[in-house]
N, C-alpha and C. Protein backbone atom coordinates (compact mmCIF):
# COMPACT_ATOMS: atom_id res chain seq x y z
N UNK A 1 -2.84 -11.50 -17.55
CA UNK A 1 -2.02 -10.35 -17.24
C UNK A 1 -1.13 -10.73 -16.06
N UNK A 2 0.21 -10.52 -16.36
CA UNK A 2 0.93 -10.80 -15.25
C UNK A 2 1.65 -9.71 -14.65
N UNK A 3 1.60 -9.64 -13.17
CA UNK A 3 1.95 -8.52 -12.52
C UNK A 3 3.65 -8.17 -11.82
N UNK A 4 3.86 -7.36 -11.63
CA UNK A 4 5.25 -7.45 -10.84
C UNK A 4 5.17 -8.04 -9.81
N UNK A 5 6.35 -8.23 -9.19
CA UNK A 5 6.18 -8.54 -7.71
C UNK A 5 6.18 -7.16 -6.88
N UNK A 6 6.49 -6.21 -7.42
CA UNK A 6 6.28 -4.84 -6.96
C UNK A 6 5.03 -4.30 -6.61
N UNK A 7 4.10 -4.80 -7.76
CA UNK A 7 2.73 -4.42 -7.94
C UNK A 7 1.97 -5.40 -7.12
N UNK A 8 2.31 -6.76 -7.03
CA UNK A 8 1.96 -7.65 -6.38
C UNK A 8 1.95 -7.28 -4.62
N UNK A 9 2.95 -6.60 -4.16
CA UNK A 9 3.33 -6.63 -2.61
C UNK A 9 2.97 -5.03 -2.13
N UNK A 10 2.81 -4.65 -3.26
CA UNK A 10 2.12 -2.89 -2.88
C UNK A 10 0.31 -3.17 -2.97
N UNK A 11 -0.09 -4.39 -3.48
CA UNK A 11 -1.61 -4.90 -3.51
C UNK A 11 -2.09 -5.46 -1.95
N UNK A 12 -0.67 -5.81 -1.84
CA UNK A 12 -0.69 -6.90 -0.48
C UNK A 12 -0.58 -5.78 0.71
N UNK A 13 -0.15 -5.15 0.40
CA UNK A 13 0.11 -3.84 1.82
C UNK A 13 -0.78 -2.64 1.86
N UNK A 14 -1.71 -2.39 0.85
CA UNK A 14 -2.67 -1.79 0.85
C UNK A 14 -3.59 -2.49 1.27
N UNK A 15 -3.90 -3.96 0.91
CA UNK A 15 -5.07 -4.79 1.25
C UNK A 15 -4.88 -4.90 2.92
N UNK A 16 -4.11 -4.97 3.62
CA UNK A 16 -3.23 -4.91 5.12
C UNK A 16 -4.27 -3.54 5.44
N UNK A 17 -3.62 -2.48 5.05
CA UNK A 17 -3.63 -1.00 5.65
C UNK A 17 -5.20 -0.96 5.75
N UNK A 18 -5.81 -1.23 4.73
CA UNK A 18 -7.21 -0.97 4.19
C UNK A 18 -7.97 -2.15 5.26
N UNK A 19 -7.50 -3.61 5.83
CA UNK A 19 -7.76 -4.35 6.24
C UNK A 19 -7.65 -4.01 7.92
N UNK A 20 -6.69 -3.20 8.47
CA UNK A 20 -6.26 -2.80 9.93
C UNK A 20 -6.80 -1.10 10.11
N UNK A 21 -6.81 -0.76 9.05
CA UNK A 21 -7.03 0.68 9.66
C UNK A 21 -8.37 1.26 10.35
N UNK A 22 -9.31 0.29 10.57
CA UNK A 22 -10.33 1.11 11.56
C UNK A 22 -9.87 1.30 13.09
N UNK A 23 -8.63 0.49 13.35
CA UNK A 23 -7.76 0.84 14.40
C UNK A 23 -7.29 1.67 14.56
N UNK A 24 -6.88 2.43 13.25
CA UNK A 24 -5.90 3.72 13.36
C UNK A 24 -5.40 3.63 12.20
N UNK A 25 -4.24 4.11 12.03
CA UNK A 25 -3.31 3.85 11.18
C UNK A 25 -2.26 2.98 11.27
N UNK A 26 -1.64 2.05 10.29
CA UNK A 26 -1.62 1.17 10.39
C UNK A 26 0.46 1.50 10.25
N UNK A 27 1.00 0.44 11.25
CA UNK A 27 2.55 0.49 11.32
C UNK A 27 3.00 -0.11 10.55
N UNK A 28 4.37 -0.27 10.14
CA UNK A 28 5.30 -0.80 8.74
C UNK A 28 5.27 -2.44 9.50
N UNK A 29 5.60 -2.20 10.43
CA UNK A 29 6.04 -3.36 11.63
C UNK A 29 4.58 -4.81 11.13
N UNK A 30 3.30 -4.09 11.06
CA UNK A 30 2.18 -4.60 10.97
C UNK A 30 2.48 -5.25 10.15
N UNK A 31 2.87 -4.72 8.83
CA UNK A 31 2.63 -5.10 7.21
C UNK A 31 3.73 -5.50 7.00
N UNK A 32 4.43 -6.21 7.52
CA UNK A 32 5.86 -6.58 7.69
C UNK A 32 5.09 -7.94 8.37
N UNK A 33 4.80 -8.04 9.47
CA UNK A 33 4.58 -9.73 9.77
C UNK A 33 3.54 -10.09 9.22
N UNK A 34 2.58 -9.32 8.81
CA UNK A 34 0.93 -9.92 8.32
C UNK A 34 0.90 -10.32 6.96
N UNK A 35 2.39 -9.74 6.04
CA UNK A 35 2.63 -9.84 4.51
C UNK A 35 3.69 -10.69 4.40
N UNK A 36 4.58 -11.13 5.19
CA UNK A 36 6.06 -11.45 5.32
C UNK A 36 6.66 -11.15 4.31
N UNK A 37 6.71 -9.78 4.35
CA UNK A 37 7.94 -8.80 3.23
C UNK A 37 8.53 -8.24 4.01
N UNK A 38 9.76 -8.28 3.44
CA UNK A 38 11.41 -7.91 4.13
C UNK A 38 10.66 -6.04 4.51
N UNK A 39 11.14 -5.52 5.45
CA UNK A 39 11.61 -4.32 6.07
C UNK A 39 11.49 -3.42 4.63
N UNK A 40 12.72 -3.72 4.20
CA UNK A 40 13.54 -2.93 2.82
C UNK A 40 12.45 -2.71 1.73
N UNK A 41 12.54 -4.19 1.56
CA UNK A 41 11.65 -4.03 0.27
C UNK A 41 10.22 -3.29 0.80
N UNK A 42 9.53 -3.27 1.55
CA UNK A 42 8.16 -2.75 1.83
C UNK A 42 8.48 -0.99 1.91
N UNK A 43 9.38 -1.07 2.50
CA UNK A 43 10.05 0.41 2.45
C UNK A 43 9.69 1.25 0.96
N UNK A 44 10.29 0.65 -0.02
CA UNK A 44 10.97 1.30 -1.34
C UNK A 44 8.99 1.29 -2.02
N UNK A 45 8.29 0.33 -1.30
CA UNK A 45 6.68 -0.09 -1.81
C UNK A 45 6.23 0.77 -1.02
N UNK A 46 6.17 1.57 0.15
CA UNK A 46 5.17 2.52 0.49
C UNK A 46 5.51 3.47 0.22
N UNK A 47 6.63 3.91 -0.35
CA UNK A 47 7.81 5.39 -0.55
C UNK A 47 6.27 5.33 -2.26
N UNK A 48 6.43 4.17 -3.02
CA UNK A 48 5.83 4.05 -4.37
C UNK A 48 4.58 4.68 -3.97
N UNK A 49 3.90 3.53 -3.26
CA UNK A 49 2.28 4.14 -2.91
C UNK A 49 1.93 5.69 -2.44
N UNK A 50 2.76 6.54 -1.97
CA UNK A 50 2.42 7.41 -1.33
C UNK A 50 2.62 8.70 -2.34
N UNK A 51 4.03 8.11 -3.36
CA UNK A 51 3.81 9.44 -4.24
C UNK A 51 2.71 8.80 -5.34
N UNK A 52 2.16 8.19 -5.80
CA UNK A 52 0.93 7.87 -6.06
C UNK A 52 -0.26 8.04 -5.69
N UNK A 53 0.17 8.51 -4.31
CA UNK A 53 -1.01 9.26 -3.70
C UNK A 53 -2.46 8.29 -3.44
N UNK A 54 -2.15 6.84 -3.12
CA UNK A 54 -2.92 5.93 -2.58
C UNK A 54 -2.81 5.63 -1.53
N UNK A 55 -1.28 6.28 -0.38
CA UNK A 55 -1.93 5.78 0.86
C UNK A 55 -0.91 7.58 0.95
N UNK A 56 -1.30 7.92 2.88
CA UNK A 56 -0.96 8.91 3.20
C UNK A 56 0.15 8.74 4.17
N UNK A 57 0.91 9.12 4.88
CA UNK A 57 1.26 8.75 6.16
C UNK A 57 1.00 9.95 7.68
N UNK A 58 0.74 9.19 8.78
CA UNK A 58 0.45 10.28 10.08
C UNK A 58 1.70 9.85 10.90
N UNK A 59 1.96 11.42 11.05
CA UNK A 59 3.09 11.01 12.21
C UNK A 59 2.90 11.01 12.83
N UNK A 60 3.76 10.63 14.25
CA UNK A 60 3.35 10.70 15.35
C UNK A 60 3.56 9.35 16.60
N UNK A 61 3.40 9.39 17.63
CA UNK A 61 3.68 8.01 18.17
C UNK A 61 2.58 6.98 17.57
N UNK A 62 1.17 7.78 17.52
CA UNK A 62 0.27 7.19 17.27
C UNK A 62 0.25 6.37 15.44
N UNK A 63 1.39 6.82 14.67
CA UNK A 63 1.36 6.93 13.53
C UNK A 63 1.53 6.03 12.44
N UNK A 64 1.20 6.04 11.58
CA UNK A 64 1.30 4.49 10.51
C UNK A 64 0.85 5.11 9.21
N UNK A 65 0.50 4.21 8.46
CA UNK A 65 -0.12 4.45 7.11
C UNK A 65 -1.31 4.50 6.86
N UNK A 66 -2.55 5.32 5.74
CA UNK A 66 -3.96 5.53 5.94
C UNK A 66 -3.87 5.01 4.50
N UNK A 67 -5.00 4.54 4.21
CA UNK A 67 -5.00 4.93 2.81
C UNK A 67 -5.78 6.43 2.48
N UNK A 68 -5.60 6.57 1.23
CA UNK A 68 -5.95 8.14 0.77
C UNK A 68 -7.30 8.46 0.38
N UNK A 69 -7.95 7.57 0.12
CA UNK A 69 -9.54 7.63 0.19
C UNK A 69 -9.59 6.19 0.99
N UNK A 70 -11.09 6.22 0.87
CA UNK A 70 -11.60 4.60 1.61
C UNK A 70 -11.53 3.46 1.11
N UNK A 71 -11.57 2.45 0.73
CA UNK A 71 -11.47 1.21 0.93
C UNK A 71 -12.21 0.64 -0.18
N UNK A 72 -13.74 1.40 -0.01
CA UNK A 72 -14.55 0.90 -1.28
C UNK A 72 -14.10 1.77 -2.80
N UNK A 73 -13.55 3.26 -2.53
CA UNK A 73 -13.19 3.84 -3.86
C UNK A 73 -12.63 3.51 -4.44
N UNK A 74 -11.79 2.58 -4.25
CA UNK A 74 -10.65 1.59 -5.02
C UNK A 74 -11.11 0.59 -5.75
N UNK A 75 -10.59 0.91 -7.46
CA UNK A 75 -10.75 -0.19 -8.45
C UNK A 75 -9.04 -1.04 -8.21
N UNK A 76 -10.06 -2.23 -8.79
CA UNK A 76 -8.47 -3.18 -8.27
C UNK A 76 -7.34 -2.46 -9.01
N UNK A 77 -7.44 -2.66 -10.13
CA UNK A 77 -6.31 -2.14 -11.13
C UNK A 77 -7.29 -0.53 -11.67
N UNK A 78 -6.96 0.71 -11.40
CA UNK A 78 -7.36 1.57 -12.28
C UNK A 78 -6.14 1.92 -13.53
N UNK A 79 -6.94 2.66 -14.06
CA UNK A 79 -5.75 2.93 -15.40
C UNK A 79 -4.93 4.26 -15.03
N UNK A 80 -4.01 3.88 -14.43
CA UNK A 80 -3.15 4.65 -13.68
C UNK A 80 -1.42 3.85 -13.83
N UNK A 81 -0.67 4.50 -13.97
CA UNK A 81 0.94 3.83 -13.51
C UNK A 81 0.84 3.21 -11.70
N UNK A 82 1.22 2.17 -11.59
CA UNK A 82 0.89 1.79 -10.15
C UNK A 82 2.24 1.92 -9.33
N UNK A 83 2.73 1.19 -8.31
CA UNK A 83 3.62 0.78 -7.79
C UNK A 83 4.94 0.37 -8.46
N UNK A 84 4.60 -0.74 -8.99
CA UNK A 84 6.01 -0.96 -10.09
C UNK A 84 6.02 -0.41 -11.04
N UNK A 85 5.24 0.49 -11.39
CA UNK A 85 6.04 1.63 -11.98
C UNK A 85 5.26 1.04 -13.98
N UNK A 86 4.85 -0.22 -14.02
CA UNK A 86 3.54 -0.67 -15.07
C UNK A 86 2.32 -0.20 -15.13
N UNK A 87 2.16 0.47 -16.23
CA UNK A 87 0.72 0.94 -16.41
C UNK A 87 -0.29 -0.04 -16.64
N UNK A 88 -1.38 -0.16 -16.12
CA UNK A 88 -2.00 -1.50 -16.03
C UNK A 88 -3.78 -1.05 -16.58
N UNK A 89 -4.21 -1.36 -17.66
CA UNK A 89 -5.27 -0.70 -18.08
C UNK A 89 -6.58 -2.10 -17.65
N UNK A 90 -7.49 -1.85 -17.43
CA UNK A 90 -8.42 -2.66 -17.43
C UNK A 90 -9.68 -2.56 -17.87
């Protein structure tokens, strides 16, 4: 099964968020040097994740990205439309 690079870099920035967030919530800035994905593109990938309703965002100074449940509730691929927008059944 081959994946987007969409689906690929929204895997990579959840694995980040899910990976940093007992700190808090986690900044774009973070998942930007820890993933080395452009600004833009990570942009248009958490705008995806969030109406998907896999990560949340907190505002605030303190503020960044959560994910929407924990860490362990997550199947790698569920049978859901993901990020790039491919339905991915497993």
């Amino acid at each position: 099964m081959k994946l987007s690079a969409k689906c690929r870099y929204g895997t990579r920035a959840m694995i980040e968020i899910a990976r940093n967030e007992k700190n808090g919530p986690v900044k774009r800035k973070v998942i930007v040097q820890a993933q080395e994905i452009s600004r833009a593109y990570l942009e248009n990938i958490l705008i995806s994740l969030k109406m998907s309703k896999l990560i949340r965002t907190v505002r605030g100074a303190n503020g960044g990205f959560v994910l929407e449940k924990k860490a362990v509730c997550y199947q790698p691929f569920p049978d859901r439309t993901f990020a790039g927008g491919n339905h991915v059944t497993c």
